[in-house]
N, C-alpha and C. Protein backbone atom coordinates (compact mmCIF):
# COMPACT_ATOMS: atom_id res chain seq x y z
N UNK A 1 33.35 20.16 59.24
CA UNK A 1 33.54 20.62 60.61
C UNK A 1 34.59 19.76 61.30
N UNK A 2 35.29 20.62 62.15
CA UNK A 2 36.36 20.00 63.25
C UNK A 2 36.39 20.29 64.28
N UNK A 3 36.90 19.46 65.03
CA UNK A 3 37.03 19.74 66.74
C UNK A 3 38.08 20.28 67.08
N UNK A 4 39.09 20.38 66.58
CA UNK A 4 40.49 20.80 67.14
C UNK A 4 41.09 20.14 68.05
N UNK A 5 40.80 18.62 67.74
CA UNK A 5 41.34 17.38 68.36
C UNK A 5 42.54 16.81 67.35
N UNK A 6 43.89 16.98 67.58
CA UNK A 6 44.63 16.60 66.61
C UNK A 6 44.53 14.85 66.41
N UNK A 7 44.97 14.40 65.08
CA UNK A 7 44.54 13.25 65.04
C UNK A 7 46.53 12.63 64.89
N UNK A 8 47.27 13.40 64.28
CA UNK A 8 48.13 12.67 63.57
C UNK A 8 49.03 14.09 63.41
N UNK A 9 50.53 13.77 63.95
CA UNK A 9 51.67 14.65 63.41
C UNK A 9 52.45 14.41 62.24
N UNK A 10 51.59 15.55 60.95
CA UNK A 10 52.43 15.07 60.04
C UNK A 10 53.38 15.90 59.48
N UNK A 11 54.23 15.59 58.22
CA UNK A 11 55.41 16.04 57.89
C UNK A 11 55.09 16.10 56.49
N UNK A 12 55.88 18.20 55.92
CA UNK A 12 55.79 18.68 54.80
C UNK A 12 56.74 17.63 54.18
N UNK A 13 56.20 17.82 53.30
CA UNK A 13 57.16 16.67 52.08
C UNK A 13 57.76 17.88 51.10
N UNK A 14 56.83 18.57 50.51
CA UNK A 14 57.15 19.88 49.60
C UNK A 14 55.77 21.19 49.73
N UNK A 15 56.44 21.90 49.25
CA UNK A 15 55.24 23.10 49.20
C UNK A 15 55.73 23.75 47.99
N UNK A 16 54.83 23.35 46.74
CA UNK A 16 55.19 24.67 45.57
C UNK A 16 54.30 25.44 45.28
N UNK A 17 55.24 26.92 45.06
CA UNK A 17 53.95 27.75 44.84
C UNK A 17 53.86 28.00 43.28
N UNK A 18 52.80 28.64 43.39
CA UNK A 18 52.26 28.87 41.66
C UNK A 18 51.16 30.19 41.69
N UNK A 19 50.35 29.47 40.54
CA UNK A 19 48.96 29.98 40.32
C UNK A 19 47.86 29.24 41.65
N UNK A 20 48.48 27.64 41.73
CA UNK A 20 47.62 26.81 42.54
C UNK A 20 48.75 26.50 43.30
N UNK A 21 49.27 26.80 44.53
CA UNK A 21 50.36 26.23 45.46
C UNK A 21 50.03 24.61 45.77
N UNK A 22 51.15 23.82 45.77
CA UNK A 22 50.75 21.99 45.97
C UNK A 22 51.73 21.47 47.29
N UNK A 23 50.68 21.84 48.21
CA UNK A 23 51.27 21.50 49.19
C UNK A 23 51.28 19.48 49.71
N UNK A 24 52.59 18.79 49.92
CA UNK A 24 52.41 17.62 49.91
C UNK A 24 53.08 17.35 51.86
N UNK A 25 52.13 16.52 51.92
CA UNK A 25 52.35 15.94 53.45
C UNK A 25 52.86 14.81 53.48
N UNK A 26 53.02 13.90 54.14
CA UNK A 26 53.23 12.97 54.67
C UNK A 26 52.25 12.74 56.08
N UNK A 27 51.31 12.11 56.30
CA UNK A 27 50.20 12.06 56.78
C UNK A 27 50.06 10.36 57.58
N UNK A 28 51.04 9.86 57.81
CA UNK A 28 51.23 8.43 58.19
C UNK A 28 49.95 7.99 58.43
N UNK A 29 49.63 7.18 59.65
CA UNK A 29 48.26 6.50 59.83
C UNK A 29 47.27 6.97 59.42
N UNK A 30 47.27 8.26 59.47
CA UNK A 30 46.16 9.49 58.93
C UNK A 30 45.25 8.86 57.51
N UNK A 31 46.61 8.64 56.91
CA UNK A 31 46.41 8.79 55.83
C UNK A 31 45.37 7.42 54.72
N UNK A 32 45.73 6.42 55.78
CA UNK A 32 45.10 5.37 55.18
C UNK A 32 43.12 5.03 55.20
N UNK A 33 42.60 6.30 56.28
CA UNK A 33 41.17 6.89 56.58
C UNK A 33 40.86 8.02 55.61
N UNK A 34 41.73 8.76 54.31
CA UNK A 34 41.59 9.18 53.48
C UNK A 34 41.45 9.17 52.16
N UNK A 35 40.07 9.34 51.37
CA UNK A 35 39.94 9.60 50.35
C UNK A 35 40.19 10.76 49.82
N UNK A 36 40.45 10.69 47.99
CA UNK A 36 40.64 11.82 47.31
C UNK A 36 39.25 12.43 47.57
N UNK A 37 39.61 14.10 48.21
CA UNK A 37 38.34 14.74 48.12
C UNK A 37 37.79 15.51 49.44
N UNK A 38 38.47 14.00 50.37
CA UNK A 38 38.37 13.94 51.64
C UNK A 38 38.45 15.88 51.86
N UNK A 39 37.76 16.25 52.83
CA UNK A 39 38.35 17.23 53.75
C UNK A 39 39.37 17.18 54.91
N UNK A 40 40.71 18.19 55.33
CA UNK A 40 41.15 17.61 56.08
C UNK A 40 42.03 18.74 56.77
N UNK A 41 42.38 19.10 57.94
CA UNK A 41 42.43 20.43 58.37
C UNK A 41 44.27 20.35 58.93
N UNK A 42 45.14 21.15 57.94
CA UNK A 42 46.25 21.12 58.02
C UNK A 42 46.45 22.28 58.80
N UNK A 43 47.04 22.44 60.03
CA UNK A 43 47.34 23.24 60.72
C UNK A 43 46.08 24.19 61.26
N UNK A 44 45.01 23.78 60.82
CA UNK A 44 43.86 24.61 61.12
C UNK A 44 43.29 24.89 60.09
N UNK A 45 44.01 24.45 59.04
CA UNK A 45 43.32 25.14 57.74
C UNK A 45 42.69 24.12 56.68
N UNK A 46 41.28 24.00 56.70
CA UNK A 46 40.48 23.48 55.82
C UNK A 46 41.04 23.06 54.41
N UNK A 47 41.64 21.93 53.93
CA UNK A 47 42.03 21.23 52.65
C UNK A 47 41.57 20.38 52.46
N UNK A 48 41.31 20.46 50.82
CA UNK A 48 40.67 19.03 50.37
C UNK A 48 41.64 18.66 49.60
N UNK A 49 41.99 16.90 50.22
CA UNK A 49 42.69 16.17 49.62
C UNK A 49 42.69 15.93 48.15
N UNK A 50 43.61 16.32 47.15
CA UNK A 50 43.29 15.96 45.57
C UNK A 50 44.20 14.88 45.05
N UNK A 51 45.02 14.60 45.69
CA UNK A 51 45.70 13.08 45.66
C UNK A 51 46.33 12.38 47.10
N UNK A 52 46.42 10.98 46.69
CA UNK A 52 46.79 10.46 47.83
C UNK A 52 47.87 9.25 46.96
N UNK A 53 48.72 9.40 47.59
CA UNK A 53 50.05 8.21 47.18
C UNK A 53 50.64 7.52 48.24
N UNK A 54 50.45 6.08 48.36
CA UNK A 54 50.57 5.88 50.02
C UNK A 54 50.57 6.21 51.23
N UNK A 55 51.44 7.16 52.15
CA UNK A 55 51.31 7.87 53.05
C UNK A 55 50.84 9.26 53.19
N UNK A 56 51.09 9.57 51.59
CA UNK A 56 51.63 11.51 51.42
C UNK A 56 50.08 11.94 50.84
N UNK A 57 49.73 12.96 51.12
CA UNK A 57 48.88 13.37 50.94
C UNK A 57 48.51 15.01 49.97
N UNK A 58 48.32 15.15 48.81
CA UNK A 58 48.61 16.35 48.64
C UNK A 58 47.46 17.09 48.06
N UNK A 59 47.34 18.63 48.81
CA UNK A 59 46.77 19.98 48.77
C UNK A 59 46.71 20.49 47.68
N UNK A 60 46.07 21.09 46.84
CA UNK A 60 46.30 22.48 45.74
C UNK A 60 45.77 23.31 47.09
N UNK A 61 46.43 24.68 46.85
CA UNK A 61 46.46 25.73 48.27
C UNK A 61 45.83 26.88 47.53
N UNK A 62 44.96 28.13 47.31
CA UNK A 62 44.67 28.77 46.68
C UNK A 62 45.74 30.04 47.08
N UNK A 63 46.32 31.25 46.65
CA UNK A 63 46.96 32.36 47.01
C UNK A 63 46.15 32.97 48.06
N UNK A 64 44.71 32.91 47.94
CA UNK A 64 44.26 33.34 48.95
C UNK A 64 44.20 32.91 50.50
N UNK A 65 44.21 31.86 50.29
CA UNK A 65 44.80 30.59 51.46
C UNK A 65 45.96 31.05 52.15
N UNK A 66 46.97 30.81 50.99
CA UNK A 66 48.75 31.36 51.68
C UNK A 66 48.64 32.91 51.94
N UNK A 67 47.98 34.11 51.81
CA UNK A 67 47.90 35.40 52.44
C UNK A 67 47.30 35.26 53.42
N UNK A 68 46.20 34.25 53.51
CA UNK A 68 45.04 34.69 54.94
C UNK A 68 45.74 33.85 55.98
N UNK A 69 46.77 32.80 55.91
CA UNK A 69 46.97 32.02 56.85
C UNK A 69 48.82 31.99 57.21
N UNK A 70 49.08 30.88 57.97
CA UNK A 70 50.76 30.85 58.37
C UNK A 70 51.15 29.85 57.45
N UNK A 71 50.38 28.75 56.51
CA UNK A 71 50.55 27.73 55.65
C UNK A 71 52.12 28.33 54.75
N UNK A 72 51.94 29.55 54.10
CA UNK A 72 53.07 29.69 53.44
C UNK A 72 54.54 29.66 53.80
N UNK A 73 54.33 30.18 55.31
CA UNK A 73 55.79 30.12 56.25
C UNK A 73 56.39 28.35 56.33
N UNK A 74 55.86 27.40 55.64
CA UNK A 74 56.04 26.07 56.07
C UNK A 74 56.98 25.96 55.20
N UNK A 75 57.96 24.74 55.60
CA UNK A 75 59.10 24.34 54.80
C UNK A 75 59.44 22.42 54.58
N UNK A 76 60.04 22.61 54.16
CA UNK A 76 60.03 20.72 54.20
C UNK A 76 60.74 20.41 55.51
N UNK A 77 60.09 19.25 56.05
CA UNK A 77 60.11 18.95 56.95
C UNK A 77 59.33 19.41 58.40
N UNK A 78 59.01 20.54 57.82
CA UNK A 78 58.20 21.02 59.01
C UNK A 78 57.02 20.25 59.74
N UNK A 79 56.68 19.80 61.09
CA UNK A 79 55.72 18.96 61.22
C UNK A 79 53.96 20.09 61.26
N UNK A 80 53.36 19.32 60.88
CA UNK A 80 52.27 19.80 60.78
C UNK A 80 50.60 19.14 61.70
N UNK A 81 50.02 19.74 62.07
CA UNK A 81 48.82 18.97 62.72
C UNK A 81 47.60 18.22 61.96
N UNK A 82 47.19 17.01 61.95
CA UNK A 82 46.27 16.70 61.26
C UNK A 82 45.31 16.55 61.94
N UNK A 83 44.08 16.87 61.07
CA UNK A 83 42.54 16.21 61.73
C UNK A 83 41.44 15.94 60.61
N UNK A 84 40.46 14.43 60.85
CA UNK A 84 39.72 14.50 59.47
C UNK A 84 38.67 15.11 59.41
N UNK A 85 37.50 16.01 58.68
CA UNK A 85 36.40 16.17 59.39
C UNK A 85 35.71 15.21 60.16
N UNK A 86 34.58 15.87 60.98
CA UNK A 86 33.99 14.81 62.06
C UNK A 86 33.15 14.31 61.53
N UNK A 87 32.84 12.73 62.01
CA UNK A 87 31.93 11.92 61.03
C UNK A 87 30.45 12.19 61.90
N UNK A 88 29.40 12.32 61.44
CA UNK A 88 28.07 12.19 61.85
C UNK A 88 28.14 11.66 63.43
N UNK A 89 27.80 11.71 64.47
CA UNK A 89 27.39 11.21 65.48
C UNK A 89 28.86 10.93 66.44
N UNK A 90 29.76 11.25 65.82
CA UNK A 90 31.58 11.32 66.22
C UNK A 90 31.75 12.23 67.89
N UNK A 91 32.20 11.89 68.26
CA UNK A 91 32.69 12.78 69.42
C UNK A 91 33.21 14.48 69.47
N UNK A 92 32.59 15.01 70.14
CA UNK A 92 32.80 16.50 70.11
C UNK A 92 33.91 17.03 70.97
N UNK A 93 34.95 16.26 71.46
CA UNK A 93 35.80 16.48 72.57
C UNK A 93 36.47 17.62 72.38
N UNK A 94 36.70 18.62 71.33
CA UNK A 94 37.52 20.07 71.66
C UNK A 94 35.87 21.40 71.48
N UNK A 95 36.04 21.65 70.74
CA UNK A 95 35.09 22.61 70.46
C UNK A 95 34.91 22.78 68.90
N UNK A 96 33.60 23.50 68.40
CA UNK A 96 33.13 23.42 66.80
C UNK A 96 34.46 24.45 66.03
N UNK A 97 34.90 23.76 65.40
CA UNK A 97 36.04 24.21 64.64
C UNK A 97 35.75 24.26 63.36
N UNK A 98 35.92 25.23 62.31
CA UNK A 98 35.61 25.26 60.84
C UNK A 98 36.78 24.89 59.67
N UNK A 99 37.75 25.30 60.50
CA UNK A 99 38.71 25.21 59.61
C UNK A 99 39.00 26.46 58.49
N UNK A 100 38.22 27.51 59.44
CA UNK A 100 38.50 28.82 58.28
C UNK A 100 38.86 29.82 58.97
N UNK A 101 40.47 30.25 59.01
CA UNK A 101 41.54 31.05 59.51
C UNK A 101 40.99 32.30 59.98
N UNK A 102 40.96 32.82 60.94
CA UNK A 102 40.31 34.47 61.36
C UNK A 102 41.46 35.33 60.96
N UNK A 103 43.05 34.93 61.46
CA UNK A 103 44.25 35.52 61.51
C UNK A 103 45.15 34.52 61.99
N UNK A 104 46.35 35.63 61.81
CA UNK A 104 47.95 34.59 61.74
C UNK A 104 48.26 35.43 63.36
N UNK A 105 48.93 34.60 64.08
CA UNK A 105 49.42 34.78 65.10
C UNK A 105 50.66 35.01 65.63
N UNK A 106 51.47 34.94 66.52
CA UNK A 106 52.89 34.17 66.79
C UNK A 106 53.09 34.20 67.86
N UNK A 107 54.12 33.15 68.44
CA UNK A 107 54.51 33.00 69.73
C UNK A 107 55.00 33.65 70.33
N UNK A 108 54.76 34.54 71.29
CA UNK A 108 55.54 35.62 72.05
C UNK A 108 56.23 34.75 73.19
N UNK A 109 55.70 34.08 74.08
CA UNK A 109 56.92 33.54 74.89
C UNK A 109 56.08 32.56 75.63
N UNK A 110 56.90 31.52 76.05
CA UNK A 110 56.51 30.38 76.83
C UNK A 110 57.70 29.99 78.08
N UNK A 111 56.55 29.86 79.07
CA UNK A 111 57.17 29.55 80.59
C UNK A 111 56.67 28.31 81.47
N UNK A 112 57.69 27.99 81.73
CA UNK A 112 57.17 26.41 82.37
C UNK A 112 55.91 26.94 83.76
N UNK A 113 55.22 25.93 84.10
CA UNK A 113 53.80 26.23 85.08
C UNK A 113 53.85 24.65 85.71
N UNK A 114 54.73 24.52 86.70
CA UNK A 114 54.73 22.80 86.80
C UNK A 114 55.07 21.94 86.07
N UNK A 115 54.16 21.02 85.16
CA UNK A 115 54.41 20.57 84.23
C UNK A 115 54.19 20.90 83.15
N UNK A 116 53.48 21.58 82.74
CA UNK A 116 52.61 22.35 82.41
C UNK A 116 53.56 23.17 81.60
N UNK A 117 53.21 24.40 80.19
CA UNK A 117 53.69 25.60 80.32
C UNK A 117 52.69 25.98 79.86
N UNK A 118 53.28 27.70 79.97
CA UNK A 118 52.34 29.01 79.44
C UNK A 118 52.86 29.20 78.23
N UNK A 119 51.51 29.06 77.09
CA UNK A 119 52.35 29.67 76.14
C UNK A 119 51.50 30.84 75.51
N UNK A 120 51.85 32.53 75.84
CA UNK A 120 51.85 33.59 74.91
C UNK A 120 51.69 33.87 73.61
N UNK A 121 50.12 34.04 73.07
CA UNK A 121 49.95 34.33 71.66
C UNK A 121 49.42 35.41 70.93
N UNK A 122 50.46 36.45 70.28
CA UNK A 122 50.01 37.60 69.76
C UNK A 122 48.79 37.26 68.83
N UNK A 123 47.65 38.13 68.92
CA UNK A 123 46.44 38.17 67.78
C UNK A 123 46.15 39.06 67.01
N UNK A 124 45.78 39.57 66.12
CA UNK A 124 44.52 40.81 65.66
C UNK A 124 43.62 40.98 66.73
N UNK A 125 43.25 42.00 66.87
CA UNK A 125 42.01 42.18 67.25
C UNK A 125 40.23 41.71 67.04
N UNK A 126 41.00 41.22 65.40
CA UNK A 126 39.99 41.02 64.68
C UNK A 126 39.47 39.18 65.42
N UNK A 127 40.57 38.97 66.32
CA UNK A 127 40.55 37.67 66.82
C UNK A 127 40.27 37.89 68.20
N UNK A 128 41.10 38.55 68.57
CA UNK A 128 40.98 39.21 70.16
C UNK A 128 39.51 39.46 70.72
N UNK A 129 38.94 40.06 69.72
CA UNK A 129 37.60 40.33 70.09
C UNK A 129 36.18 39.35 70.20
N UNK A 130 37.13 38.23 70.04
CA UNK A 130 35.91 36.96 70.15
C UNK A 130 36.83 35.73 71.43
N UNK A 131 37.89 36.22 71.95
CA UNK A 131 38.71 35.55 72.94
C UNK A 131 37.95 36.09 73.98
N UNK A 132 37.74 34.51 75.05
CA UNK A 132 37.45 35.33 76.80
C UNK A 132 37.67 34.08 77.41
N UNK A 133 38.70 34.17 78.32
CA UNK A 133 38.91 34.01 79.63
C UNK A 133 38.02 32.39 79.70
N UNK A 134 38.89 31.38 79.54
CA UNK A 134 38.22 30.09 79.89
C UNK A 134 37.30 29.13 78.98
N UNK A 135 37.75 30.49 77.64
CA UNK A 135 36.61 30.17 76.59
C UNK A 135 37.43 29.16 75.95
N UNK A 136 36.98 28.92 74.24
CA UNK A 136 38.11 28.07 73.33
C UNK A 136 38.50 28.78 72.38
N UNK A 137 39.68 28.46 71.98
CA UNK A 137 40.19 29.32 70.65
C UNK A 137 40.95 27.96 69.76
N UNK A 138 41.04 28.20 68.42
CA UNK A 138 42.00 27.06 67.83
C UNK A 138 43.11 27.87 67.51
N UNK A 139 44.34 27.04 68.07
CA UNK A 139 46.05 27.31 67.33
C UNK A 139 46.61 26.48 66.40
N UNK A 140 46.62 26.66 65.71
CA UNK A 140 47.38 25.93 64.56
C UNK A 140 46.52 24.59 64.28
N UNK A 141 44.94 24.51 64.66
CA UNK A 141 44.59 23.20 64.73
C UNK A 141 44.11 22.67 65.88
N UNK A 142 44.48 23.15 66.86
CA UNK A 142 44.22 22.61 68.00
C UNK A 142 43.36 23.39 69.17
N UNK A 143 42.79 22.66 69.99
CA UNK A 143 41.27 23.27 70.49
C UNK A 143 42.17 23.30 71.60
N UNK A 144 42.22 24.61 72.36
CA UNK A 144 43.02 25.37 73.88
C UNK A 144 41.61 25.98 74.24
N UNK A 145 41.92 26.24 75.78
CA UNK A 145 41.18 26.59 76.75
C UNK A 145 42.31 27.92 76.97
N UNK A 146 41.59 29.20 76.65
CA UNK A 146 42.08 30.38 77.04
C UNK A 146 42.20 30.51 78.52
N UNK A 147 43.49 30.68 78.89
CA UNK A 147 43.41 31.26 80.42
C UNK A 147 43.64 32.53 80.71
N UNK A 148 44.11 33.32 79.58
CA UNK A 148 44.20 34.91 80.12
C UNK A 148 43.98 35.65 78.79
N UNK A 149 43.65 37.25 78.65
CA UNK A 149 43.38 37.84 77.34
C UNK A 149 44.12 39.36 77.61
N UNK A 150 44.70 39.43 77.07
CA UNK A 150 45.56 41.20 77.07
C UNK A 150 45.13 41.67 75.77
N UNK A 151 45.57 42.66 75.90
CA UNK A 151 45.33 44.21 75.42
C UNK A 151 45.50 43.37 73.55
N UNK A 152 46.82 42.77 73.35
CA UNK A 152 47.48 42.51 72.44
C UNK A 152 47.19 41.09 72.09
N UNK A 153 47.34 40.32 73.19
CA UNK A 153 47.61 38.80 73.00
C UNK A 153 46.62 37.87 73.89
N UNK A 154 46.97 36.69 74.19
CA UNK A 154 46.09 35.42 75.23
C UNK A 154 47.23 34.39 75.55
N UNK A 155 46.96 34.06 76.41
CA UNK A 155 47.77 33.00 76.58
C UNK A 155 47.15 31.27 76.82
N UNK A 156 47.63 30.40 76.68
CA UNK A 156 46.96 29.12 77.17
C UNK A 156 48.00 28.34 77.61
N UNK A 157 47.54 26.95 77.98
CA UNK A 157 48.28 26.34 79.15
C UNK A 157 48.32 24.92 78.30
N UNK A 158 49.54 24.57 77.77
CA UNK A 158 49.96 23.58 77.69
C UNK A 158 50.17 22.20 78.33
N UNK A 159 49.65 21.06 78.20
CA UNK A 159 49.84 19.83 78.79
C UNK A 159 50.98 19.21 78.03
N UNK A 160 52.37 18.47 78.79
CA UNK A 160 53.18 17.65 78.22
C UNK A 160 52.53 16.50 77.03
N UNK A 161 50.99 15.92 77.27
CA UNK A 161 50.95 15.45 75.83
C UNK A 161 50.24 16.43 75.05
N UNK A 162 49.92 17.23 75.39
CA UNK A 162 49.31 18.22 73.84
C UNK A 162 50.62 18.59 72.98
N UNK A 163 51.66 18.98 73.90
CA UNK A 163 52.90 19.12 72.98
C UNK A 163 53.95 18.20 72.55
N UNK A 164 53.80 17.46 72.85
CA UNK A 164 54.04 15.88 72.28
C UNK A 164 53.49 15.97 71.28
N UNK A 165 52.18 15.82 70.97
CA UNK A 165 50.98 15.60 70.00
C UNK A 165 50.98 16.18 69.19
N UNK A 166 51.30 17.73 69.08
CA UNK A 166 51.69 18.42 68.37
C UNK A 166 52.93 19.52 67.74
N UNK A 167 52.46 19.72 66.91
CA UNK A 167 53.42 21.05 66.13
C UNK A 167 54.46 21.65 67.19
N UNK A 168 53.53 22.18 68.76
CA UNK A 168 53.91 22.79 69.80
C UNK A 168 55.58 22.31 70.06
N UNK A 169 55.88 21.00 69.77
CA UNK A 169 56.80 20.26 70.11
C UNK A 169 57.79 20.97 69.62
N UNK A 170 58.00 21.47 68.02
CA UNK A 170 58.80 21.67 67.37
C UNK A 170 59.15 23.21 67.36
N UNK A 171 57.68 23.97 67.33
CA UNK A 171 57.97 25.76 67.17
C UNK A 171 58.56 26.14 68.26
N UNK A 172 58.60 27.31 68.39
CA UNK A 172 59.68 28.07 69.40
C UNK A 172 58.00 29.54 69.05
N UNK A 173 59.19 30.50 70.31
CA UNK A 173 59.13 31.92 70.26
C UNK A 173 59.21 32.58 68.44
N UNK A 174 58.36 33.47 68.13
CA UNK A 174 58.49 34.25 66.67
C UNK A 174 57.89 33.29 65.65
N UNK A 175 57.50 32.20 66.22
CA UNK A 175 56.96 31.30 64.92
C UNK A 175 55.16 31.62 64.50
N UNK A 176 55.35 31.77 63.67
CA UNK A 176 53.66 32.27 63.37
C UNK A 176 53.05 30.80 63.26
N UNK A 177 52.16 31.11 63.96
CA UNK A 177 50.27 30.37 63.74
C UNK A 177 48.78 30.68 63.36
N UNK A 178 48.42 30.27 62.81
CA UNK A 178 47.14 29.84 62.87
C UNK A 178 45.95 30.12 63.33
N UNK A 179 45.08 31.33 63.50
CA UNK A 179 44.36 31.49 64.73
C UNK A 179 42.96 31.16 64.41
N UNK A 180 41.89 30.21 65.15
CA UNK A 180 40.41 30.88 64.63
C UNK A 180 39.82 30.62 65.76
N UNK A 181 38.93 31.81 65.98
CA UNK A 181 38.05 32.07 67.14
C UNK A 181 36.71 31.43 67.08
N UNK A 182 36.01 31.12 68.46
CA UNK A 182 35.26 30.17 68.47
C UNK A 182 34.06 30.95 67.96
N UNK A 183 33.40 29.92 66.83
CA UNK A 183 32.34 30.42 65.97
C UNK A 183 31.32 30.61 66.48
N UNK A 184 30.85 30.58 68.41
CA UNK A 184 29.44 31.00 68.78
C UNK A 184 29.81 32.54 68.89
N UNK A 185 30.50 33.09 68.97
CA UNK A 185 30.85 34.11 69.41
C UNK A 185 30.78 35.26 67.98
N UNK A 186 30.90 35.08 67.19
CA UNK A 186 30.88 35.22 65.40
C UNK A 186 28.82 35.49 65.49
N UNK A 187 28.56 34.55 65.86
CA UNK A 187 27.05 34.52 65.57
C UNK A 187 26.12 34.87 66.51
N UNK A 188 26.50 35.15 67.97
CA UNK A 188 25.76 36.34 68.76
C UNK A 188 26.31 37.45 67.92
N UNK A 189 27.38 37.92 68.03
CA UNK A 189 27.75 39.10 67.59
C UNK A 189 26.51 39.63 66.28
N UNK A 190 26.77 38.79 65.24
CA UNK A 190 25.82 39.17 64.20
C UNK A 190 24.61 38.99 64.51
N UNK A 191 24.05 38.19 65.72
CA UNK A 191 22.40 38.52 65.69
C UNK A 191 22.35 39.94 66.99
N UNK A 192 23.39 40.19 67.56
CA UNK A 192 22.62 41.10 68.49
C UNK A 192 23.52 43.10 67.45
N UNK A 193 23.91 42.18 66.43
CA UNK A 193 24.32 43.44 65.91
C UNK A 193 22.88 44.46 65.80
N UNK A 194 21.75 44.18 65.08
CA UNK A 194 20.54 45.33 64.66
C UNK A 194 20.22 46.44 65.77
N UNK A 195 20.56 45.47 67.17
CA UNK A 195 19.54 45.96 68.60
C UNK A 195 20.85 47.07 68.97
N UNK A 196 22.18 46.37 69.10
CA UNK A 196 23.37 47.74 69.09
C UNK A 196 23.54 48.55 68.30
N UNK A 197 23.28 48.52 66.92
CA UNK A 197 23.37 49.82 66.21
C UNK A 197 21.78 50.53 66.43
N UNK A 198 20.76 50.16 66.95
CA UNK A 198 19.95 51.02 67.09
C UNK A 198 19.95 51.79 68.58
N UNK A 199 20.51 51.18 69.26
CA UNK A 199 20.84 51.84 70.86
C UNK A 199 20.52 51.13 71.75
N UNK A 200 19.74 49.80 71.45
CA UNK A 200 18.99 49.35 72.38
C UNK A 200 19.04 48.51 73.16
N UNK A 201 19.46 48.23 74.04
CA UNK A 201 19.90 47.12 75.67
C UNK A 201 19.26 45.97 75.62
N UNK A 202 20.14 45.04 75.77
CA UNK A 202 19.17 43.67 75.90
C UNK A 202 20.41 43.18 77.31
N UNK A 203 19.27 42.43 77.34
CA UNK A 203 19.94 41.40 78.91
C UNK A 203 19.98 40.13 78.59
N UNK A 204 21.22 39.97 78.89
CA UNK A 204 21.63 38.58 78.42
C UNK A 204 21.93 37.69 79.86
């Protein structure tokens, strides 16, 4: 489990694909709180560390991984978000994060708000439908506070150090991300599913 508290901006070293894609980071301070094995959430996406060589850190990626997520769009050099799982009794400061991709996203547009900006994120529906207004969602890794939800997309509100801190720094408009919706919302859904397919009203 993760919070969607980034820990560390790190940098693709290589990404090859295959049968098993080997994605290698560069994971600086990160990296020295990691064991082989470790779990560790690259851009949002749940990896277990299978080697570690001083700083760099490297992934086997499954194909199913690079279809369900934005991981494959990465290139060398690209910076990436790190976080380790949370240790027992650890601080909960973003929201319960799994590290398992709902959908791929992308940046539709960002506008300054003070200091602040807005930044515009196309979804699925299949994501959309667990977004509301003030709730949490993870982008690329990182735990946002939804401030608006359309038809298509959501938007959230950037702080000058969240984008410092992260990825945000580097992407633009058209760049795909990362999306996963907050998992209480996943699990009302499935317990009040029996009482809606039979017709029946509950008050919540």
């Amino acid at each position: 489990m993760f919070t969607g508290l980034v820990e560390e901006k790190g940098r693709v070293v290589a990404l090859s694909r295959g049968g098993l894609a080997r994605l290698v980071v560069e994971a600086g301070r990160l990296a020295g709180g990691v064991e082989v094995g470790d779990s560790v959430a690259v851009n949002g996406v749940c990896l277990t560390v299978a080697e570690r060589s001083g700083k760099e850190l490297l992934f086997g990626v499954m194909p199913e991984t690079l279809r369900r997520t934005a991981l494959g769009d990465l290139s060398e050099g690209r910076a990436v978000n790190l976080e380790r799982a949370l240790e027992a009794g650890g601080r909960l400061g973003g929201h319960i994060v799994q590290g398992h991709v709902d959908g791929v996203g992308e940046v539709v547009s960002i506008r300054p708000e003070g200091e602040a900006e807005i930044w515009e994120f196309s979804a699925p529906g299949s994501v959309l439908r667990y977004v509301v207004e003030k709730g949490s969602i993870c982008v690329d890794g990182i735990s946002l506070t939804v401030v608006s939800v359309g038809g298509e997309s959501f938007s959230v509100s950037i702080l000058p150090q969240t984008k410092a801190a992260t990825d945000l720094s580097e992407i633009g408009v058209g760049t795909k991300v990362n999306l996963e919706a907050d998992v209480m919302g996943k699990y009302v859904e499935r317990l009040l599913a029996p009482y809606l397919e039979k017709g029946f009203e509950r008050s919540i």
